[in-house]
PDB file of N, CA and C in Angstrom:
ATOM      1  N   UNK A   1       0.833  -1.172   0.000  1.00  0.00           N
ATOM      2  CA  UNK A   1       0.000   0.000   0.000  1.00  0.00           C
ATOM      3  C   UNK A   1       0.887   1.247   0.000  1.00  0.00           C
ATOM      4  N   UNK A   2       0.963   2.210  -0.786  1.00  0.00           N
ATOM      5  CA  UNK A   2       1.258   3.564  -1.490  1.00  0.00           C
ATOM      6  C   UNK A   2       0.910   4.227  -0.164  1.00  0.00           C
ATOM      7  N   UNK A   3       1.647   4.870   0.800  1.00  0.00           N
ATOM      8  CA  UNK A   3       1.203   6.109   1.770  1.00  0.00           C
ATOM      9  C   UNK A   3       0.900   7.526   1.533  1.00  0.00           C
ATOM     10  N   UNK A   4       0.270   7.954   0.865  1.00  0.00           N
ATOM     11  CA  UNK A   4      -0.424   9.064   1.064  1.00  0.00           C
ATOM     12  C   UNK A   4       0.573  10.333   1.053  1.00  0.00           C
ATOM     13  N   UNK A   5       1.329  11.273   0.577  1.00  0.00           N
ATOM     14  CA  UNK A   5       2.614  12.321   1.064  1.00  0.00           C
ATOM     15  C   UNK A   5       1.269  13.459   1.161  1.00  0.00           C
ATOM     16  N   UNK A   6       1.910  13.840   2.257  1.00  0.00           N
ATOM     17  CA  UNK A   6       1.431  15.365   3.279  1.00  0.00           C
ATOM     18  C   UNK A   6       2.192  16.206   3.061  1.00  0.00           C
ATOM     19  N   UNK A   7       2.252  17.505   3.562  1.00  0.00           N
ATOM     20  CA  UNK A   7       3.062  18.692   4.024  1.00  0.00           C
ATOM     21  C   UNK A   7       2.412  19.219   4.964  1.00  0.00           C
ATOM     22  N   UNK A   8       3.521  19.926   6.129  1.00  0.00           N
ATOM     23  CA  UNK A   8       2.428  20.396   6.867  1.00  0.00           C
ATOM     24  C   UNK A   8       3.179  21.998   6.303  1.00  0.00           C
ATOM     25  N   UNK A   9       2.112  22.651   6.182  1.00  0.00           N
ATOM     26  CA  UNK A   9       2.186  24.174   5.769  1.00  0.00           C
ATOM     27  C   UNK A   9       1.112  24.780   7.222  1.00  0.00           C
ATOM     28  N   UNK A  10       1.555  26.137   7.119  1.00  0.00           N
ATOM     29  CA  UNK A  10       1.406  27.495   8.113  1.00  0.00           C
ATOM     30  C   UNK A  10       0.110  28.048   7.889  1.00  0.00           C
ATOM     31  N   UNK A  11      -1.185  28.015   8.484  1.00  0.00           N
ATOM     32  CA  UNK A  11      -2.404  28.589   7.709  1.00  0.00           C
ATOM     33  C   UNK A  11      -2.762  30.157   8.005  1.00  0.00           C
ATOM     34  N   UNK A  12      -3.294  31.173   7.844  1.00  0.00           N
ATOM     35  CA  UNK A  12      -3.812  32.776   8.092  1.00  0.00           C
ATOM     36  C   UNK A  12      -3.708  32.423   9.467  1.00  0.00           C
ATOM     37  N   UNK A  13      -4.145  31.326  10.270  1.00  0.00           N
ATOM     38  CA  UNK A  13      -4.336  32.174  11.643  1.00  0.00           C
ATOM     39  C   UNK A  13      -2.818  31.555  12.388  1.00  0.00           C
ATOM     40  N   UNK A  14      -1.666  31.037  11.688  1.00  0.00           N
ATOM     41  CA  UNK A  14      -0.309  31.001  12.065  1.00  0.00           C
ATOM     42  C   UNK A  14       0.126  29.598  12.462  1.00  0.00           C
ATOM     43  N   UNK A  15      -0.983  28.927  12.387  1.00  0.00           N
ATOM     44  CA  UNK A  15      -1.281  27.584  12.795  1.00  0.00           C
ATOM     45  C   UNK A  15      -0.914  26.103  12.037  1.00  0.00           C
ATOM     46  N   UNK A  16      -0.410  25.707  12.311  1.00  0.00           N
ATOM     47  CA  UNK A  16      -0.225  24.432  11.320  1.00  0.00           C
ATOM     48  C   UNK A  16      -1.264  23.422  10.563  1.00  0.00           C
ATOM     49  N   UNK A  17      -1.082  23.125  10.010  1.00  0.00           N
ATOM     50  CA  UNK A  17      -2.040  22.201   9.169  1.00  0.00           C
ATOM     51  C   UNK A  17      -1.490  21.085   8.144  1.00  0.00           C
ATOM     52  N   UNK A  18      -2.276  20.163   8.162  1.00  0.00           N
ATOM     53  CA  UNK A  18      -1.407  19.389   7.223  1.00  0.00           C
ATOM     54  C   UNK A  18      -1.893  19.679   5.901  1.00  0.00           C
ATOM     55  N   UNK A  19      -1.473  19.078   4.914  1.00  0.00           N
ATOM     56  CA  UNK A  19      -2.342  19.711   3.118  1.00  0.00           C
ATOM     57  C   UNK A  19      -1.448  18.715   2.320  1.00  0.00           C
ATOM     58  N   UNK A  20      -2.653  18.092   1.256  1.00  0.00           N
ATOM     59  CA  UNK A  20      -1.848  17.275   0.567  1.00  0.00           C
ATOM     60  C   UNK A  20      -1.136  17.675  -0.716  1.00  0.00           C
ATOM     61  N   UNK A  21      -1.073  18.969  -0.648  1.00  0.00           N
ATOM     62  CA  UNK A  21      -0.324  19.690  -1.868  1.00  0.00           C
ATOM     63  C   UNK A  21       0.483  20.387  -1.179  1.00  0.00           C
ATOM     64  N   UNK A  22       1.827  20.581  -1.801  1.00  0.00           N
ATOM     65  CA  UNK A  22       3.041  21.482  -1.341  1.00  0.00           C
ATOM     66  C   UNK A  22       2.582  22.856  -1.019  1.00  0.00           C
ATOM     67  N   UNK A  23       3.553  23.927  -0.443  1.00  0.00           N
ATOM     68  CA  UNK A  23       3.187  25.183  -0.473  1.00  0.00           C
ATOM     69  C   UNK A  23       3.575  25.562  -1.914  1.00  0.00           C
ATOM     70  N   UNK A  24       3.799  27.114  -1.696  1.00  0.00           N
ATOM     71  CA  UNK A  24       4.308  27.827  -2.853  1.00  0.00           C
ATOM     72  C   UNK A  24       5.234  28.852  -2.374  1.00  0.00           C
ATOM     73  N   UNK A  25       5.777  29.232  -0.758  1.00  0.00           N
ATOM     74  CA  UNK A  25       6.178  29.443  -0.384  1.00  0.00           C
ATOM     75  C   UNK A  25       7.168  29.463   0.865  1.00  0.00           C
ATOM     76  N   UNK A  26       8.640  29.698   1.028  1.00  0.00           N
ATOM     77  CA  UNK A  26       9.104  29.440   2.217  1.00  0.00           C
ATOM     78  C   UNK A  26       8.976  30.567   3.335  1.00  0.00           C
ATOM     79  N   UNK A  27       9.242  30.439   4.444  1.00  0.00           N
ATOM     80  CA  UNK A  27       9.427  31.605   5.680  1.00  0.00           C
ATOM     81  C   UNK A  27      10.346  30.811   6.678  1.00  0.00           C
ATOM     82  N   UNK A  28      10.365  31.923   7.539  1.00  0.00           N
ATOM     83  CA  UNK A  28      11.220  31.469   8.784  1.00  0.00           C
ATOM     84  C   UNK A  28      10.254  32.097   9.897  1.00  0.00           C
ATOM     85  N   UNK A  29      10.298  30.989  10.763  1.00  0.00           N
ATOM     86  CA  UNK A  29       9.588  31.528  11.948  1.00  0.00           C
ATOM     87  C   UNK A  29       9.885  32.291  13.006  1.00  0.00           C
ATOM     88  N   UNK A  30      11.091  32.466  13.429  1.00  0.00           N
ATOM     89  CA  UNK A  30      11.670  33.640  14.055  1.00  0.00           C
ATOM     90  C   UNK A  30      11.682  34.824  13.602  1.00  0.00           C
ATOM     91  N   UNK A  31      12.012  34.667  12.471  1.00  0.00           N
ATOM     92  CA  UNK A  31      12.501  36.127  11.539  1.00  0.00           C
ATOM     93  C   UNK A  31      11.123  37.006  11.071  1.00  0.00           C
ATOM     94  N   UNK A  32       9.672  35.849  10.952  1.00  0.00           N
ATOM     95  CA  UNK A  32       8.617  36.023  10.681  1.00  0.00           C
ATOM     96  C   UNK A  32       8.325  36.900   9.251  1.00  0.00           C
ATOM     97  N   UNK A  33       9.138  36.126   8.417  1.00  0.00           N
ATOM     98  CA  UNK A  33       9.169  36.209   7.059  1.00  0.00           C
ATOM     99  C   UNK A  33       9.390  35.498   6.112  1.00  0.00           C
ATOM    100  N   UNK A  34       8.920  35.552   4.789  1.00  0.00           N
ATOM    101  CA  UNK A  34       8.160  34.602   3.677  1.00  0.00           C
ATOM    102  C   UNK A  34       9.217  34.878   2.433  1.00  0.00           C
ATOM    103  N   UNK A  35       9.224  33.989   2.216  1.00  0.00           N
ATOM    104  CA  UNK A  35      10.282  34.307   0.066  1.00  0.00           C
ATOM    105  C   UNK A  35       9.949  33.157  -0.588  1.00  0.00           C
ATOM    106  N   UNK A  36      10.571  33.124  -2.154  1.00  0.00           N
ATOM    107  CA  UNK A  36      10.937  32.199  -2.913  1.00  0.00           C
ATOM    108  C   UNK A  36      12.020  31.116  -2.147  1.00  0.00           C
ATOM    109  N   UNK A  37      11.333  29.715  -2.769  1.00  0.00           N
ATOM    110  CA  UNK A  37      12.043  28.788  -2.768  1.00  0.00           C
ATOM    111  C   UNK A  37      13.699  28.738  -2.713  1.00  0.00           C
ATOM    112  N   UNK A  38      13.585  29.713  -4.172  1.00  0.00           N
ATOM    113  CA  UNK A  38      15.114  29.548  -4.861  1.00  0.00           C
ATOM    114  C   UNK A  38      15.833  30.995  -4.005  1.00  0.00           C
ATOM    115  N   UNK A  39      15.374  31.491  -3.175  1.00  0.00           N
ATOM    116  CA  UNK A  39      16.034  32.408  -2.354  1.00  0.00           C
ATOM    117  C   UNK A  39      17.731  32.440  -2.138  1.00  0.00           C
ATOM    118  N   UNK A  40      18.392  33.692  -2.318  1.00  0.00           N
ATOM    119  CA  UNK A  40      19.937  32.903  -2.191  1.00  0.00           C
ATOM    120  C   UNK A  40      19.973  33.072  -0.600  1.00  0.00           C
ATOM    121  N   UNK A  41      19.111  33.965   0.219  1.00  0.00           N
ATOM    122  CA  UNK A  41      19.919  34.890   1.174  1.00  0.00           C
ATOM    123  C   UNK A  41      18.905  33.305   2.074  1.00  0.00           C
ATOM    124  N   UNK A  42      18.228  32.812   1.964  1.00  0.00           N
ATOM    125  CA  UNK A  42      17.600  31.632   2.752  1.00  0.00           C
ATOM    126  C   UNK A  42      18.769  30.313   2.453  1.00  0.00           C
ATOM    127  N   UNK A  43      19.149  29.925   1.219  1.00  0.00           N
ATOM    128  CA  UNK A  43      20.034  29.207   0.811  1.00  0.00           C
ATOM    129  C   UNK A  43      21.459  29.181   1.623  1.00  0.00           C
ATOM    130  N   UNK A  44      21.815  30.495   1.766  1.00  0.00           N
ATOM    131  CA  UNK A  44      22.979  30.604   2.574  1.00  0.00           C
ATOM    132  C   UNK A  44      22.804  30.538   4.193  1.00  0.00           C
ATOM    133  N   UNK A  45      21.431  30.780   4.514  1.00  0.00           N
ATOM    134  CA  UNK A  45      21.083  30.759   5.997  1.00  0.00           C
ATOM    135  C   UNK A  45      21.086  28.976   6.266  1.00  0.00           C
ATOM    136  N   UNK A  46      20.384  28.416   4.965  1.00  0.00           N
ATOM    137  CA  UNK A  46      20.498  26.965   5.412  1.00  0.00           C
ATOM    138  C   UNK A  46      21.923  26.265   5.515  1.00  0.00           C
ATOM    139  N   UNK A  47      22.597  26.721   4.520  1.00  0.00           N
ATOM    140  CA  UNK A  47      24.129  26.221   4.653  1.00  0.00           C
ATOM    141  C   UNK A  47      24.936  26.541   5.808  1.00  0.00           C
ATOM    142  N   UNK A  48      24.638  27.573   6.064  1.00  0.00           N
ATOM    143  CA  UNK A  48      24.886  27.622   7.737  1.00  0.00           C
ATOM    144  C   UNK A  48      24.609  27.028   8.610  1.00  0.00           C
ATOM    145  N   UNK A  49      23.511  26.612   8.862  1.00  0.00           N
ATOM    146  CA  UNK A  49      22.968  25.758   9.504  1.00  0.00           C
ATOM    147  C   UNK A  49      22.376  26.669  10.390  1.00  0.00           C
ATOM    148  N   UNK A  50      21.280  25.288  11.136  1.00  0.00           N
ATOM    149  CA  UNK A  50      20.211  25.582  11.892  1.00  0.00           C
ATOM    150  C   UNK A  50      18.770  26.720  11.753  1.00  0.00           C
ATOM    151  N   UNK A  51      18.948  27.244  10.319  1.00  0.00           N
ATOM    152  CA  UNK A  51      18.093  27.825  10.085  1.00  0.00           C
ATOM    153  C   UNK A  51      16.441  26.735   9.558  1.00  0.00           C
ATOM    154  N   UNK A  52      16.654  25.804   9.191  1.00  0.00           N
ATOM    155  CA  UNK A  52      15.746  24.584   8.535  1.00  0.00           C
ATOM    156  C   UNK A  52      15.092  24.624  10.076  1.00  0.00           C
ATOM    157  N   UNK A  53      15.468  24.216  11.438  1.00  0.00           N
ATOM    158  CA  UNK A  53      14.409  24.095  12.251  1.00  0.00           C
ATOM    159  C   UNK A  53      13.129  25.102  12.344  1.00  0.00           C
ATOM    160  N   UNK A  54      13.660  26.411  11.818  1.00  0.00           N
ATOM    161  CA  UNK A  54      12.613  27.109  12.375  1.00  0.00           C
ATOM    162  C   UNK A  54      12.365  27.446  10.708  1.00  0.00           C
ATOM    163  N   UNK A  55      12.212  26.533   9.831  1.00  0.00           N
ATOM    164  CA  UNK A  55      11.703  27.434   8.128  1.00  0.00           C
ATOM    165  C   UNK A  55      10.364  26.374   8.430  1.00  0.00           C
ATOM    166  N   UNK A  56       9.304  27.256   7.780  1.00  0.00           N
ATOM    167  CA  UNK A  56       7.796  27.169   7.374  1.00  0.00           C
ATOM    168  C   UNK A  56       7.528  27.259   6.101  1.00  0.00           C
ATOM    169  N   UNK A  57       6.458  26.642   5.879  1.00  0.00           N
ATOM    170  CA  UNK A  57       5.556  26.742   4.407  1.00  0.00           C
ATOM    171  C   UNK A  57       4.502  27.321   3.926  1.00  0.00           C
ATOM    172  N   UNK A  58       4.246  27.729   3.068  1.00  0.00           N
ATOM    173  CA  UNK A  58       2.987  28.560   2.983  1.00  0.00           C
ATOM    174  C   UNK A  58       2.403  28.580   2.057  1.00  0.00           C
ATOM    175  N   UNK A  59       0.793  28.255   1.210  1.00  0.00           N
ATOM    176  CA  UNK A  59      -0.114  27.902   0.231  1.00  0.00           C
ATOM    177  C   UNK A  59       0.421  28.695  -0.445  1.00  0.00           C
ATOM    178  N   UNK A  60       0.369  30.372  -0.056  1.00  0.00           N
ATOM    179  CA  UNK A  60       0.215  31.442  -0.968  1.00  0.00           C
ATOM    180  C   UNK A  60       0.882  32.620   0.037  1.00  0.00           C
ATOM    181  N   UNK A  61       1.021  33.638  -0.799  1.00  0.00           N
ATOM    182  CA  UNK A  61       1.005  35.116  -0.350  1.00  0.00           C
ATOM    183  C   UNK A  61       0.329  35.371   0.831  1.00  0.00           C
ATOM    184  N   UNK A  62      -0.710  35.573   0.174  1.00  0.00           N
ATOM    185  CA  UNK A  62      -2.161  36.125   1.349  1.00  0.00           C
ATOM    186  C   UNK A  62      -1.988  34.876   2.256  1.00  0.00           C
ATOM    187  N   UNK A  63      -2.034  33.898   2.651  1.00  0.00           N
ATOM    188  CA  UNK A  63      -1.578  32.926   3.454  1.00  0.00           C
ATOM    189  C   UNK A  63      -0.701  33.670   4.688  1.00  0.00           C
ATOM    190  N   UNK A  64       0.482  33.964   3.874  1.00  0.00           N
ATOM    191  CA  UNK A  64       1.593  34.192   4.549  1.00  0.00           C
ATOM    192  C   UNK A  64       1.780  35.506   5.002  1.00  0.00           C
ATOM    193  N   UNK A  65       1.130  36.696   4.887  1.00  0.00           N
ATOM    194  CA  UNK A  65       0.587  37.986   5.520  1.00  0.00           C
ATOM    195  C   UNK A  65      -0.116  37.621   5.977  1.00  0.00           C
ATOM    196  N   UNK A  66      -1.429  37.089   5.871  1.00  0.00           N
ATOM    197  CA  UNK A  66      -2.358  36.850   7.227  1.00  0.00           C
ATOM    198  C   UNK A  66      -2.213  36.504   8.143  1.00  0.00           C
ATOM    199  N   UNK A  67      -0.787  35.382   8.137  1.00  0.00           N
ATOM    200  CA  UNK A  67      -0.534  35.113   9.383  1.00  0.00           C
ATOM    201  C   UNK A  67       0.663  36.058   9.938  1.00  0.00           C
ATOM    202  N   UNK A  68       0.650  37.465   8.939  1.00  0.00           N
ATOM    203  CA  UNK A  68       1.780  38.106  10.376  1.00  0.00           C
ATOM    204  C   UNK A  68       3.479  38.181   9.441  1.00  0.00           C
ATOM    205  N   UNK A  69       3.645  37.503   8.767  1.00  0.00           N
ATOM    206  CA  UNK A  69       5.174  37.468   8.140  1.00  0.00           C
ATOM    207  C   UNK A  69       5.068  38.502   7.331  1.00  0.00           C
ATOM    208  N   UNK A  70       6.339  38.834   6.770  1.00  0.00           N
ATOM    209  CA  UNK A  70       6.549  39.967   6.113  1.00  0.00           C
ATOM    210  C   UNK A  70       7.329  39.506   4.798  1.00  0.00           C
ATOM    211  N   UNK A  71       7.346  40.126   3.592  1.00  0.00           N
ATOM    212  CA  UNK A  71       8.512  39.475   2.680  1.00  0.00           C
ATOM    213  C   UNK A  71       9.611  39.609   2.531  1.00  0.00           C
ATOM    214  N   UNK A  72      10.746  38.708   2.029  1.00  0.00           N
ATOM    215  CA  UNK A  72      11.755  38.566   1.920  1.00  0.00           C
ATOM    216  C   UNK A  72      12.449  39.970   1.194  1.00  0.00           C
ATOM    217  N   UNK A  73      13.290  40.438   1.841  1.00  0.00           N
ATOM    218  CA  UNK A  73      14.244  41.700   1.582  1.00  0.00           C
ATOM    219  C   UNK A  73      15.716  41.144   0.293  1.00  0.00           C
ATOM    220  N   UNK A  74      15.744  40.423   0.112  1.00  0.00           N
ATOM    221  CA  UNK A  74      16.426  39.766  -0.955  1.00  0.00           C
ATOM    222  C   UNK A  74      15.879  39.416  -1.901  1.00  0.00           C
ATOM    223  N   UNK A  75      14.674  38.142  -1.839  1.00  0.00           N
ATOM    224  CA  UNK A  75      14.074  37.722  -3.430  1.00  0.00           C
ATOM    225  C   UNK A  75      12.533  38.335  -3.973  1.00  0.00           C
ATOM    226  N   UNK A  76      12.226  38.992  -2.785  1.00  0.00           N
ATOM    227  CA  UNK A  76      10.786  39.745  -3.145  1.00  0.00           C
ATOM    228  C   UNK A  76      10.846  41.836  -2.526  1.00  0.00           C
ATOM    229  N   UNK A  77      12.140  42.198  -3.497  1.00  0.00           N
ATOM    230  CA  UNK A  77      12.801  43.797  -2.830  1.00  0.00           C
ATOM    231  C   UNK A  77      11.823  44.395  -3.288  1.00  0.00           C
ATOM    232  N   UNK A  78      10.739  44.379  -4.039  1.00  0.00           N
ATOM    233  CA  UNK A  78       9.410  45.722  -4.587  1.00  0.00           C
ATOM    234  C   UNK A  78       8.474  45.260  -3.167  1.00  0.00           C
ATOM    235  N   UNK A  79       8.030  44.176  -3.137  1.00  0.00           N
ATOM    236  CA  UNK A  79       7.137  43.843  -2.194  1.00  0.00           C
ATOM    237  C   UNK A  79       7.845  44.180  -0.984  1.00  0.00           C
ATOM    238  N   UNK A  80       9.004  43.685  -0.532  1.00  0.00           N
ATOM    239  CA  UNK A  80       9.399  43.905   0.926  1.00  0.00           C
ATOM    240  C   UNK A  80       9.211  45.750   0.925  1.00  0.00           C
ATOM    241  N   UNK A  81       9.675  46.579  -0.485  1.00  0.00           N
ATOM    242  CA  UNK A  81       9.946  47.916  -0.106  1.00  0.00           C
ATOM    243  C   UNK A  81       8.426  48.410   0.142  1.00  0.00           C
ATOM    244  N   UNK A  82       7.381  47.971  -0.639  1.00  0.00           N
ATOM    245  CA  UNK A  82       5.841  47.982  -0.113  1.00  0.00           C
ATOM    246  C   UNK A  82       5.444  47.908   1.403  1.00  0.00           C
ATOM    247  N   UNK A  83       5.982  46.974   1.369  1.00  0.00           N
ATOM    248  CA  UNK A  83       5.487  46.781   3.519  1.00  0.00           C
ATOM    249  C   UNK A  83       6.424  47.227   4.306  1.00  0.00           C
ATOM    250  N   UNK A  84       7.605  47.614   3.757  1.00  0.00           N
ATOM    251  CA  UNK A  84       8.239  48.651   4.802  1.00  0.00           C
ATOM    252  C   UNK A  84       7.395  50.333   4.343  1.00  0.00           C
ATOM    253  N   UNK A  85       7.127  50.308   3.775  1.00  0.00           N
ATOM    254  CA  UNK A  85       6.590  51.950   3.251  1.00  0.00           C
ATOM    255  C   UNK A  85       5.288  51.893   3.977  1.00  0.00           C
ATOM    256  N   UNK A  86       4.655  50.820   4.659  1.00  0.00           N
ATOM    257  CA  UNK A  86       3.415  51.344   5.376  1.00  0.00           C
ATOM    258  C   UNK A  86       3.572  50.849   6.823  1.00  0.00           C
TER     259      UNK A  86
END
C-alpha cells in the first residue's frame, strides 16, 4: 500500500495544518518572514545551519501575511519595499 505524502504548511491564523499539496512558499519563523524557494539569502542561511528548524511553508502570499510574516528583503525587494513603506 502507497502512503499518502502530506506537508504540513502554516495557515492565516499562524497555525499548522497538514495539506496534501506542497506550499508555494518558504518563511522562517523567528525572523517572521516569507520568500521564494530559490532564495539565495535563505540558501545561505540553510548552509549555515540551523536555520531549517525554524523554516515554514505557505499555500500562498495572502496565506503568509495573514498570518503576520513579512517578505523577503532579498528575493521579493518591490514587495518587501511595499510593507516597509506602510
Amino acid at each position: 500500500m502507497t502512503q499518502k505524502k502530506t506537508w504540513t504548511l502554516i495557515g492565516a491564523s499562524g497555525k499548522p495544518f497538514e495539506s496534501d499539496t506542497p506550499g508555494t512558499l518558504g518563511g522562517h519563523r523567528r525572523e517572521m518572514l516569507y520568500g521564494l524557494f530559490d532564495c539565495r539569502a535563505a540558501a545561505q542561511a540553510i548552509a549555515r545551519g540551523g536555520y531549517a528548524r525554524h523554516r515554514v511553508f505557505f499555500r500562498d502570499e495572502a496565506t503568509a501575511i495573514a498570518a503576520g510574516y513579512r517578505p523577503c528583503a532579498v528575493c521579493l525587494p518591490e514587495k518587501y519595499a511595499a510593507w516597509k513603506a506602510n
